[in-house]
C-alpha atoms as a PDB file:
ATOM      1  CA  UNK A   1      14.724  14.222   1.851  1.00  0.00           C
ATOM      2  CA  UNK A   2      17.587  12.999   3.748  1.00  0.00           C
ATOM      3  CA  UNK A   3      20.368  11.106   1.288  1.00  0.00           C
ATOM      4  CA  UNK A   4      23.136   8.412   2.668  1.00  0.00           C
ATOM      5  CA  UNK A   5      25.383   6.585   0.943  1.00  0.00           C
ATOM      6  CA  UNK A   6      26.057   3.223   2.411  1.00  0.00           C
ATOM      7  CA  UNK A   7      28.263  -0.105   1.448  1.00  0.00           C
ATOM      8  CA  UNK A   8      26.887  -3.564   1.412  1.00  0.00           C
ATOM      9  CA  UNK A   9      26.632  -4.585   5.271  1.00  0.00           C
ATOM     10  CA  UNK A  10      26.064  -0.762   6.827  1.00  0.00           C
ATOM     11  CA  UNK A  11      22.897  -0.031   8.193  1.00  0.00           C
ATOM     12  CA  UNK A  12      20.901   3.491   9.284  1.00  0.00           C
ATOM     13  CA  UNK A  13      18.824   3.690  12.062  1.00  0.00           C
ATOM     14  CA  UNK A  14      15.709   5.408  12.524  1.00  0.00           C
ATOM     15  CA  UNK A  15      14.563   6.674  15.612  1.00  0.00           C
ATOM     16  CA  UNK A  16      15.873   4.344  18.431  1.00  0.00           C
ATOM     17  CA  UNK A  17      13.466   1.387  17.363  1.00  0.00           C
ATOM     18  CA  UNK A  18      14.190   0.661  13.230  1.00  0.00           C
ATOM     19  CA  UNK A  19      17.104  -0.600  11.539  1.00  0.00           C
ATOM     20  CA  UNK A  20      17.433  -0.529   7.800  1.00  0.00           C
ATOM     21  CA  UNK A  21      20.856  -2.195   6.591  1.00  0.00           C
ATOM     22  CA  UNK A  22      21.642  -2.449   2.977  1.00  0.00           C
ATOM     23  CA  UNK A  23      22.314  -6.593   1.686  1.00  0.00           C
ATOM     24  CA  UNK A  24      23.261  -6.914  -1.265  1.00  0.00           C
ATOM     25  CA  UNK A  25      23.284  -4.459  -4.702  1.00  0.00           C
ATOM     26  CA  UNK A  26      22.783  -6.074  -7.934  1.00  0.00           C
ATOM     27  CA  UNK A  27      22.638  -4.107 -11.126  1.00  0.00           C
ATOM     28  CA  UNK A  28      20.129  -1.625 -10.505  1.00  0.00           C
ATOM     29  CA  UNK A  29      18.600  -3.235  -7.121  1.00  0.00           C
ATOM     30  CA  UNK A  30      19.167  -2.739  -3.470  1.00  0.00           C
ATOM     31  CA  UNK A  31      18.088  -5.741  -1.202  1.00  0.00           C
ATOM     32  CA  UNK A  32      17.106  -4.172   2.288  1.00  0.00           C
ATOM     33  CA  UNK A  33      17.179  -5.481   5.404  1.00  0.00           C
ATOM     34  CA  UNK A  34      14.737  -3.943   8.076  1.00  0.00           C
ATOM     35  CA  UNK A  35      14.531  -4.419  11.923  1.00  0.00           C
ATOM     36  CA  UNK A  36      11.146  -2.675  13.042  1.00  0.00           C
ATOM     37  CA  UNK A  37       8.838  -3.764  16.145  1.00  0.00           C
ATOM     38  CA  UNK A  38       5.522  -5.634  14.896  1.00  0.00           C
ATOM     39  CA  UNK A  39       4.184  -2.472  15.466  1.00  0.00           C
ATOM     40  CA  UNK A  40       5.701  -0.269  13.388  1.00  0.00           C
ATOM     41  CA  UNK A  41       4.192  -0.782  10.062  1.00  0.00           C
ATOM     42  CA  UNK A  42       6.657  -1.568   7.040  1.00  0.00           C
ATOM     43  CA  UNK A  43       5.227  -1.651   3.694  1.00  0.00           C
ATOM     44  CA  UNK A  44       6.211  -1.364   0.267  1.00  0.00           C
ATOM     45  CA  UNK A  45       4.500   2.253  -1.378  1.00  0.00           C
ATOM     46  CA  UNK A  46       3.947   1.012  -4.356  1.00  0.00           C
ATOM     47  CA  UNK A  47       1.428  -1.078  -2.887  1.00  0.00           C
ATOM     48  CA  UNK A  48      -0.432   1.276  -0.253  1.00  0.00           C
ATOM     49  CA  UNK A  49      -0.768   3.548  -3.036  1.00  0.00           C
ATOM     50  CA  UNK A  50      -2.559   0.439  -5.403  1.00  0.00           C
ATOM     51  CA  UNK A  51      -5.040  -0.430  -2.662  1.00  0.00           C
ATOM     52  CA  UNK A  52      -5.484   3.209  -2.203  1.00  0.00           C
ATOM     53  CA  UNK A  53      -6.537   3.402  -5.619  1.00  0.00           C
ATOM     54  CA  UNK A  54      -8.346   0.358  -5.342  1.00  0.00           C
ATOM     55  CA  UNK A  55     -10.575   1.515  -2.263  1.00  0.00           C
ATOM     56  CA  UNK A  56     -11.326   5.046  -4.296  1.00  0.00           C
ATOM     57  CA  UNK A  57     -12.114   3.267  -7.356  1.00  0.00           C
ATOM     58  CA  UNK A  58     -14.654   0.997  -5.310  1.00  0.00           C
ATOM     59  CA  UNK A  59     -16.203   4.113  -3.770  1.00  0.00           C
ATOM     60  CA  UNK A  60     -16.781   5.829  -7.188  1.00  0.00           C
ATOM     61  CA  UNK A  61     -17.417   3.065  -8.690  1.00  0.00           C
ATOM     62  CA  UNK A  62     -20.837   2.491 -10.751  1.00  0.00           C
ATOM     63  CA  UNK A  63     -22.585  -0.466  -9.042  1.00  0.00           C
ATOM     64  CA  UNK A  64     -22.933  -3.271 -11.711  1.00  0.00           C
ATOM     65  CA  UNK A  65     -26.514  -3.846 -12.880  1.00  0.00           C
ATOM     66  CA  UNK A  66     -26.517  -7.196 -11.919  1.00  0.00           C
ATOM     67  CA  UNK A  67     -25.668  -6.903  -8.409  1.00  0.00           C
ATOM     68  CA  UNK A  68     -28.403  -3.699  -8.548  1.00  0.00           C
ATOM     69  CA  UNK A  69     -30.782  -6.780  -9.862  1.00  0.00           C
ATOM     70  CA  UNK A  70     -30.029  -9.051  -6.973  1.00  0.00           C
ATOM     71  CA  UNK A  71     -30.724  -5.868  -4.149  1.00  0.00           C
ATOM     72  CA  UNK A  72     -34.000  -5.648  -6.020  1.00  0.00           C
ATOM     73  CA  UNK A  73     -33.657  -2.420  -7.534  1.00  0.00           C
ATOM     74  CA  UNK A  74     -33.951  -1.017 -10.890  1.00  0.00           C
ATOM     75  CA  UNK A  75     -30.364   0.241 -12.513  1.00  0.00           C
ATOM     76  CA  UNK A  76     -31.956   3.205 -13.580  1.00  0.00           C
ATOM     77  CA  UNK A  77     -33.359   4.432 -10.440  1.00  0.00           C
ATOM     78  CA  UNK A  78     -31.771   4.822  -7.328  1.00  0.00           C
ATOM     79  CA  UNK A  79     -33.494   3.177  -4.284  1.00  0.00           C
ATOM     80  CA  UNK A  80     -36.697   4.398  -2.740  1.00  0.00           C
ATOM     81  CA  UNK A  81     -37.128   4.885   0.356  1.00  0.00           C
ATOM     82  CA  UNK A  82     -40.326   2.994   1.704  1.00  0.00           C
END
């Protein structure tokens, strides 16, 4: 991991495309600014990684009996073929 220390106003680039200047510090909190073409994605991690947990849950996840009930099959049989 690359470290940089930068003032209030100073910016990094990465790659020729994406600017990232630091705005304002306040106690414990940085307030970036980025410049990144619509197509580079720019996302906070703590949220990919909650809707990646989100999507795995929903894969593992038990199917609730009622929703078994409406597709017409018994929660404690899987499907049959027919």
């Amino acid at each position: 991991m690359l470290v940089l220390t930068r003032k209030v106003g100073e910016s990094l680039l990465i790659g020729d495309e994406v600017e990232v200047t630091l705005v304002e510090v306040r106690g414990d909190s940085v307030k970036l600014g980025i410049q990144a073409p619509r197509s580079v994605g720019v996302w906070r991690k703590e949220l990919v990684q909650e809707v990646a947990r989100e999507n795995l849950q929903a894969t593992r996840g038990d199917v609730p009996t009622q929703v078994l009930r409406w597709l017409g099959r018994s929660p404690d049989r899987p499907s049959e073929k027919k």
